[in-house]
Protein backbone atom coordinates (compact mmCIF):
# COMPACT_ATOMS: atom_id res chain seq x y z
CA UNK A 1 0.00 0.00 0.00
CA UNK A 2 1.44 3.44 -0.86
CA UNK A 3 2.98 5.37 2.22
CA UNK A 4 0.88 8.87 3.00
CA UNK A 5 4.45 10.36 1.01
CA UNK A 6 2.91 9.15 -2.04
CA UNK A 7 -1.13 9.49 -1.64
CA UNK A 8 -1.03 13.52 -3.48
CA UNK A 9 0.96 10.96 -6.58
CA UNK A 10 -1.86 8.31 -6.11
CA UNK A 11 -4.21 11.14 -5.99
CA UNK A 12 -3.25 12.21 -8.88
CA UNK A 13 -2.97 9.67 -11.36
CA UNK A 14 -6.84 8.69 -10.21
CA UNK A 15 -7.93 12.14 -11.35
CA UNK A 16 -6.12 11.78 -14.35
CA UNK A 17 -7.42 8.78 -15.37
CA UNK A 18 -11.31 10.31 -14.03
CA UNK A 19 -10.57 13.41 -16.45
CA UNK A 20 -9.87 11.55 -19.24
CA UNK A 21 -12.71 9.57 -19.12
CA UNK A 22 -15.19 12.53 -18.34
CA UNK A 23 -13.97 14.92 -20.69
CA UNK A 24 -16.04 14.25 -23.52
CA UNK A 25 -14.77 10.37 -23.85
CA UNK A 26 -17.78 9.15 -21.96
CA UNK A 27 -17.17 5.67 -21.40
CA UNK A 28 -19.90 3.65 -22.65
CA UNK A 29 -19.93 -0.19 -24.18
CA UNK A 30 -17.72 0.86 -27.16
CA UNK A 31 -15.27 2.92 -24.91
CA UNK A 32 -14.27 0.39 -22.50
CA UNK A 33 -11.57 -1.48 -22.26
CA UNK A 34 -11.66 -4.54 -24.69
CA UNK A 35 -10.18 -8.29 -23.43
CA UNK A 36 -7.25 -7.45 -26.08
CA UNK A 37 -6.35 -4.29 -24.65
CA UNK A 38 -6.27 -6.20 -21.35
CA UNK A 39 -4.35 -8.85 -22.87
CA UNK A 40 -1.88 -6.57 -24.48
CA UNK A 41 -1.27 -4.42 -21.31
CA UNK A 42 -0.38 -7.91 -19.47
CA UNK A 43 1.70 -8.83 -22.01
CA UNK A 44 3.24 -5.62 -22.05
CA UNK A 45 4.23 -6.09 -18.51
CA UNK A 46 5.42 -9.78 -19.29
CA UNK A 47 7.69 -8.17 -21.56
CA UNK A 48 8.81 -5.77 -18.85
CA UNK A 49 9.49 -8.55 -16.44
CA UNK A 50 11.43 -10.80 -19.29
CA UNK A 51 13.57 -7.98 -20.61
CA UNK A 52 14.87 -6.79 -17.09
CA UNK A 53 15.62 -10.46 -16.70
CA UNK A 54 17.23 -10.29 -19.77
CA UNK A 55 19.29 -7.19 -18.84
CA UNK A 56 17.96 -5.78 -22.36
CA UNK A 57 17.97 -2.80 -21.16
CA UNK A 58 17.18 -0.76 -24.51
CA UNK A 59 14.32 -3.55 -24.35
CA UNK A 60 12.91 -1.99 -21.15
CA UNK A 61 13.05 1.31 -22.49
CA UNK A 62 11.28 0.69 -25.64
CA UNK A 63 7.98 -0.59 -23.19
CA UNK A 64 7.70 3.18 -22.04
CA UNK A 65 6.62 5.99 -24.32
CA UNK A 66 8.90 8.65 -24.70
CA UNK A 67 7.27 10.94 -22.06
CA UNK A 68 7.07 8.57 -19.63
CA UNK A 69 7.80 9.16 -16.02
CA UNK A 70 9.08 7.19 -13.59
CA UNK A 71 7.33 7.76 -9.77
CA UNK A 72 10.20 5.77 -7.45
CA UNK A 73 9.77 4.52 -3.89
CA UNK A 74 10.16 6.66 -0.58
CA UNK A 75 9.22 9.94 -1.99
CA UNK A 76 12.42 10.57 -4.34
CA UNK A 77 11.79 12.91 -7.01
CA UNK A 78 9.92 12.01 -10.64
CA UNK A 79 12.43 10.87 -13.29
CA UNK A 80 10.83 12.68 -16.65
CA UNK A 81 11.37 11.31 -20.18
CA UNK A 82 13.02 8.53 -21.37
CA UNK A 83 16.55 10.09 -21.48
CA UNK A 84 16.41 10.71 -17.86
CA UNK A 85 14.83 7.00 -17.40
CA UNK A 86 17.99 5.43 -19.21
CA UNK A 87 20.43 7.62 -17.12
CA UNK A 88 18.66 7.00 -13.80
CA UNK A 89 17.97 2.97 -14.21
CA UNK A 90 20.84 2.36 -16.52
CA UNK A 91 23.88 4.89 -15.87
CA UNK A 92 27.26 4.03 -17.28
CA UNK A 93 28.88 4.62 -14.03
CA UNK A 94 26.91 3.13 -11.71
CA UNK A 95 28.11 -0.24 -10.50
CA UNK A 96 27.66 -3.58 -12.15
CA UNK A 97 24.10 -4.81 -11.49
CA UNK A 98 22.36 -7.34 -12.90
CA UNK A 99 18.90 -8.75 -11.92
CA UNK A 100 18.61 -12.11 -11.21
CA UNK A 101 14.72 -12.10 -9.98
CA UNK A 102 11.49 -10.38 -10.92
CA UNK A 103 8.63 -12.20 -10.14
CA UNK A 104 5.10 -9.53 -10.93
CA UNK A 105 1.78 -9.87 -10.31
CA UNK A 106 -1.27 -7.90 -12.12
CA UNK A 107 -4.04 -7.62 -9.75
CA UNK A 108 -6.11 -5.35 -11.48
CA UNK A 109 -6.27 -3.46 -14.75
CA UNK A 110 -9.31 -1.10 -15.70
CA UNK A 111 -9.54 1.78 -17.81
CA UNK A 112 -10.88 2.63 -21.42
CA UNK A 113 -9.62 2.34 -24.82
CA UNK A 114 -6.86 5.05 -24.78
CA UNK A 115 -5.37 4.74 -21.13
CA UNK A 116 -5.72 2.30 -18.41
CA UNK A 117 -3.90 1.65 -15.09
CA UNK A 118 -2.62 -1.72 -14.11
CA UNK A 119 -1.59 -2.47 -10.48
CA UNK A 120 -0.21 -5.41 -8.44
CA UNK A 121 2.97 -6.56 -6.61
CA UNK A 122 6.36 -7.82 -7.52
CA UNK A 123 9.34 -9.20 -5.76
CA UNK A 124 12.88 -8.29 -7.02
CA UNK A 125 16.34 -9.93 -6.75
CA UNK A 126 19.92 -8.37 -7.82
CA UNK A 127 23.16 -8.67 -7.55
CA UNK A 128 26.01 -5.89 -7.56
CA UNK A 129 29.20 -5.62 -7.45
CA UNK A 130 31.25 -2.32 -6.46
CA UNK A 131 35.00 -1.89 -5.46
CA UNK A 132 35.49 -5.54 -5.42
CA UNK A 133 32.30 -6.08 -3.12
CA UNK A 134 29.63 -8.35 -4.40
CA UNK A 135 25.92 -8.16 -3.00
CA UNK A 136 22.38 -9.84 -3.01
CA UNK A 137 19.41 -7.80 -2.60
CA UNK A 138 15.93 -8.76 -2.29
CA UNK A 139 12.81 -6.58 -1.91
CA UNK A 140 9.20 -7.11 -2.24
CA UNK A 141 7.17 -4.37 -3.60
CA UNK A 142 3.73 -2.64 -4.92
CA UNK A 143 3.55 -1.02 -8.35
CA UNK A 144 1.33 1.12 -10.31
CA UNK A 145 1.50 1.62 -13.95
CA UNK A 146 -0.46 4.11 -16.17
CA UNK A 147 -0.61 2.75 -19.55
CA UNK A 148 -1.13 4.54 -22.68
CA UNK A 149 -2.57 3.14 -26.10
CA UNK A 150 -0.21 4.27 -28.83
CA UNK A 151 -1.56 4.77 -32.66
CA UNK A 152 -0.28 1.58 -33.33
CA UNK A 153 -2.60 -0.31 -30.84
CA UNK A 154 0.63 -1.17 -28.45
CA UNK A 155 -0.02 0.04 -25.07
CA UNK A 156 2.96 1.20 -23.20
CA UNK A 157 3.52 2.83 -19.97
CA UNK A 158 3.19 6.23 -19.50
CA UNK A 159 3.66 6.12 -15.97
CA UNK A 160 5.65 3.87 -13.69
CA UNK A 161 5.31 4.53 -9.51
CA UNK A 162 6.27 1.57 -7.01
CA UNK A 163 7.21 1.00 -3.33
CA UNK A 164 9.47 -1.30 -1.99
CA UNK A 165 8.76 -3.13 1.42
CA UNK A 166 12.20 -4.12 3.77
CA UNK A 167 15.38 -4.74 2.06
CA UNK A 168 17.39 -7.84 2.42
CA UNK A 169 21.20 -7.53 1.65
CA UNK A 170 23.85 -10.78 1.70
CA UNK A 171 27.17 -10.13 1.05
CA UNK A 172 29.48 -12.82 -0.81
């Protein structure tokens, strides 16, 4: 569950998602979402998952539109467009890291034919390695992604916010 740090974000994204659907895109039967919408935003995420696991990172990138913005855990500023997405996840001179678990749920996904929201949980494993000193971490976590329906009928995410619960580091 989001921490009261990130409610005014949580807040937010709901009344985005209310605005869009009450400005003039009344949702009705031939608004909502269809089952392949749904299907493509969960495989969208799938992809997400695999390609992380993959440490394809240009592969993660390419599942966010170019506007995107990242929301991170504990209250640390927005990240805003992909550019500053690459640097922050994927910096050249951050240490080696590689993830080596990413297990995600989707609970829930609603929304209409141009944007949606998908939600659920995920637990996430890496290893890294800096001066010499190799780690394990291990988090569980809660995300919530804003998806957007592109003019080719993709859906990517528009929007990426998460929390993390307790950290678990082993050192070897």
């Amino acid at each position: 569950m989001p921490t009261i740090k990130h409610a005014p974000i949580v807040a937010a994204c709901v009344f985005v998602l209310f605005v869009n659907t009450m400005t003039g895109l009344e949702i009705s039967s031939s608004d909502s979402l269809e089952p392949e919408d749904e299907a493509s935003i969960r495989a969208t995420i799938e992809a997400y998952r695999a390609k992380w696991l993959a440490n394809d990172s240009k592969g993660v990138l390419k599942l966010f539109t170019d506007e995107a913005v990242l929301l991170p855990a504990h209250g640390s500023p927005a990240i805003v467009g992909i550019e500053a997405i690459e640097n922050y996840w994927f910096a050249p001179t951050g240490p080696s890291t590689t993830l080596t678990e990413l297990n995600i749920t989707v609970d829930q996904v609603s929304g209409n034919r141009k944007l949606a929201f998908a939600r659920g949980s995920d637990n996430v494993g890496w290893t890294d390695t800096d001066n010499g000193v190799t780690r394990r971490h291990y988090h569980p976590g809660t995300y919530l992604n804003i998806m957007k329906k592109l003019p080719d009928g993709s859906w990517r995410i528009q929007v990426h916010m998460w929390d993390d619960g307790p950290e678990r580091v082993e050192r070897f």
